[in-house]
N, C-alpha and C. Protein backbone atom coordinates (compact mmCIF):
# COMPACT_ATOMS: atom_id res chain seq x y z
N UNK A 1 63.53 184.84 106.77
CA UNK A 1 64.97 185.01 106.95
C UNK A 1 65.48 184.13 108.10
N UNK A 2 64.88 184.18 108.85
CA UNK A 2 65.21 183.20 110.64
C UNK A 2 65.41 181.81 109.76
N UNK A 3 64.14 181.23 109.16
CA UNK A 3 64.09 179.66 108.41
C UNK A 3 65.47 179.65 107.82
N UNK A 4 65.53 180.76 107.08
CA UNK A 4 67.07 180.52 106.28
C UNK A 4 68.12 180.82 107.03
N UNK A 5 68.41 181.08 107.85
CA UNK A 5 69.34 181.19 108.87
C UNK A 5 69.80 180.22 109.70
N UNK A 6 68.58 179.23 110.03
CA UNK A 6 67.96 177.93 110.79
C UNK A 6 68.80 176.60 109.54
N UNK A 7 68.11 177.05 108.05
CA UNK A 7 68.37 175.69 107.53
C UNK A 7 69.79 176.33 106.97
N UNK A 8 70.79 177.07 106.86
CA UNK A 8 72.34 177.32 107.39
C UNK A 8 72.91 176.75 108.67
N UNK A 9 72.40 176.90 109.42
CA UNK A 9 72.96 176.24 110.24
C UNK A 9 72.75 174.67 110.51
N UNK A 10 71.72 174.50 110.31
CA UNK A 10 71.51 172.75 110.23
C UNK A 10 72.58 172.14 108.69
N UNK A 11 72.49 173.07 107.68
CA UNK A 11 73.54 172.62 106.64
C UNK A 11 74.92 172.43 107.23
N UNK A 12 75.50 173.43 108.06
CA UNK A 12 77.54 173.77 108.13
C UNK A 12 77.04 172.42 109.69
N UNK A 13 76.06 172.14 110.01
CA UNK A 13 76.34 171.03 111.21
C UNK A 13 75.96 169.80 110.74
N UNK A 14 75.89 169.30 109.68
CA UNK A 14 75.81 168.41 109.29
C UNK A 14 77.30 168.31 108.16
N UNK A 15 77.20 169.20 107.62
CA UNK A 15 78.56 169.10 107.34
C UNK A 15 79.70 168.82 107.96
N UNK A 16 79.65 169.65 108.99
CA UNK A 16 80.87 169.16 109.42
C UNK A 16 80.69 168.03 110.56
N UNK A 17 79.50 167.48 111.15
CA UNK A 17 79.32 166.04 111.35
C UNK A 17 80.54 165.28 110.73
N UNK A 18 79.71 165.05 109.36
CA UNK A 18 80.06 164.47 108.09
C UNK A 18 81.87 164.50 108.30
N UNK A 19 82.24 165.72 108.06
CA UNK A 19 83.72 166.15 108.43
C UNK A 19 84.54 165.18 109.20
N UNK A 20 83.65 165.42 110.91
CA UNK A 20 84.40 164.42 111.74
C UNK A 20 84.56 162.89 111.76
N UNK A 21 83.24 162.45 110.72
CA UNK A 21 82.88 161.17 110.67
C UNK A 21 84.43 161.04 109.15
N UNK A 22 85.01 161.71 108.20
CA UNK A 22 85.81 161.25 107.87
C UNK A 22 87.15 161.56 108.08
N UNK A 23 87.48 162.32 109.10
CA UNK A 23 88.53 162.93 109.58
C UNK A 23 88.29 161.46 110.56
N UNK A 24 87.96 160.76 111.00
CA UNK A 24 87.78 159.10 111.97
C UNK A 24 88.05 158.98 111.06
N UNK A 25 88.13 158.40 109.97
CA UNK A 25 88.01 157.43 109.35
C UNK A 25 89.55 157.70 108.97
N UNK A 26 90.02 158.56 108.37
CA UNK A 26 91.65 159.12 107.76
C UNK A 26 92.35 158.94 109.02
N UNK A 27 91.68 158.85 110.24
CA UNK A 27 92.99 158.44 111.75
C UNK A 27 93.07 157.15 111.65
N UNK A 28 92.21 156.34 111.19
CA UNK A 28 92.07 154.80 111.35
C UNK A 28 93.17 154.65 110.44
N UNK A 29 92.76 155.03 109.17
CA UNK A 29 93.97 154.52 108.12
C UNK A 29 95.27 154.88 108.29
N UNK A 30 95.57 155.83 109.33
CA UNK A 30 96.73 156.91 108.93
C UNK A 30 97.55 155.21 110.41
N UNK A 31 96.59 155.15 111.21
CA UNK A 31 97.09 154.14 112.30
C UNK A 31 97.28 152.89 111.84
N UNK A 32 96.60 152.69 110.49
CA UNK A 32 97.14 150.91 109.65
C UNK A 32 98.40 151.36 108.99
N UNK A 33 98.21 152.41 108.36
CA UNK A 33 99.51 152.41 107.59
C UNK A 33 100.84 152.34 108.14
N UNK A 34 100.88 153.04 109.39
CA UNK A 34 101.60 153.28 110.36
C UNK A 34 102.37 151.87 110.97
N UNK A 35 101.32 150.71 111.07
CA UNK A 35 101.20 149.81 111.65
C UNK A 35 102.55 148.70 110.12
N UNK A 36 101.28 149.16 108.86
CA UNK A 36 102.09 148.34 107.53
C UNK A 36 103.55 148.39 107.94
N UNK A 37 103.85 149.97 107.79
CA UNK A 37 104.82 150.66 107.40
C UNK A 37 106.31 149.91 108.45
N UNK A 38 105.84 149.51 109.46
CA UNK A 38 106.28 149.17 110.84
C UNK A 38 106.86 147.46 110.62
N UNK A 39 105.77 147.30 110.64
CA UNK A 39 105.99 145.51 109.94
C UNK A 39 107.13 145.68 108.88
N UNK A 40 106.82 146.27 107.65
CA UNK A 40 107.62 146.47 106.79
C UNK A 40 109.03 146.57 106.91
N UNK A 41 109.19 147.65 107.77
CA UNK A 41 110.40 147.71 108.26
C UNK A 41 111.15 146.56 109.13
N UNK A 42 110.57 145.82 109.99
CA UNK A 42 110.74 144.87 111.31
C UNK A 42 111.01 143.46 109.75
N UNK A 43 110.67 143.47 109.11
CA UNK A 43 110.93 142.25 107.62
C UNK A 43 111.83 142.64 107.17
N UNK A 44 112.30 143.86 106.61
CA UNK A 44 113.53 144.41 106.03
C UNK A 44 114.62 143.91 106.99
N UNK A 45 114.37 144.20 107.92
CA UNK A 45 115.47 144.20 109.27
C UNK A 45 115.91 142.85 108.97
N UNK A 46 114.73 141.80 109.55
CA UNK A 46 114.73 140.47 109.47
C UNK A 46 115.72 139.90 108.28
N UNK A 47 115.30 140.25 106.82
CA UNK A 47 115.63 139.78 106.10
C UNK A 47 117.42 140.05 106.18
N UNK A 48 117.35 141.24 106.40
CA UNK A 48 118.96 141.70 106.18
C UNK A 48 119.93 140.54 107.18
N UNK A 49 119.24 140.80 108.14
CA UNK A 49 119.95 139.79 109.43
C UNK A 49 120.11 138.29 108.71
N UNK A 50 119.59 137.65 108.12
CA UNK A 50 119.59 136.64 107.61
C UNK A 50 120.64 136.44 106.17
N UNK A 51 120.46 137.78 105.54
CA UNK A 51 121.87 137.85 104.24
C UNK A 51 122.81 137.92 105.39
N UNK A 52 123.29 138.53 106.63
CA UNK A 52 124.59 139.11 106.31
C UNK A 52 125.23 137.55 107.37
């Protein structure tokens, strides 16, 4: 019962390792998109300034 108690807990800590390693990874993207999204806008701007 201890072993199985032992390899539970080595399972939910590797899991959620795993977890933090893609919860990094979804901040990285969430900070490009952020970044796209930004540009995007700063071109819209641009462009408009140039029609009017």
């Amino acid at each position: 019962e201890k072993s199985d108690v032992q390899n539970k807990i080595q399972l939910n800590t590797t899991k959620y390792n795993e977890y933090l390693q893609e919860l990094e990874k979804l901040e990285k993207l969430r900070l490009k998109l952020e970044s796209i999204i930004k540009n995007h806008e700063l071109s819209i701007g641009e462009l408009k300034t140039r029609i009017s």
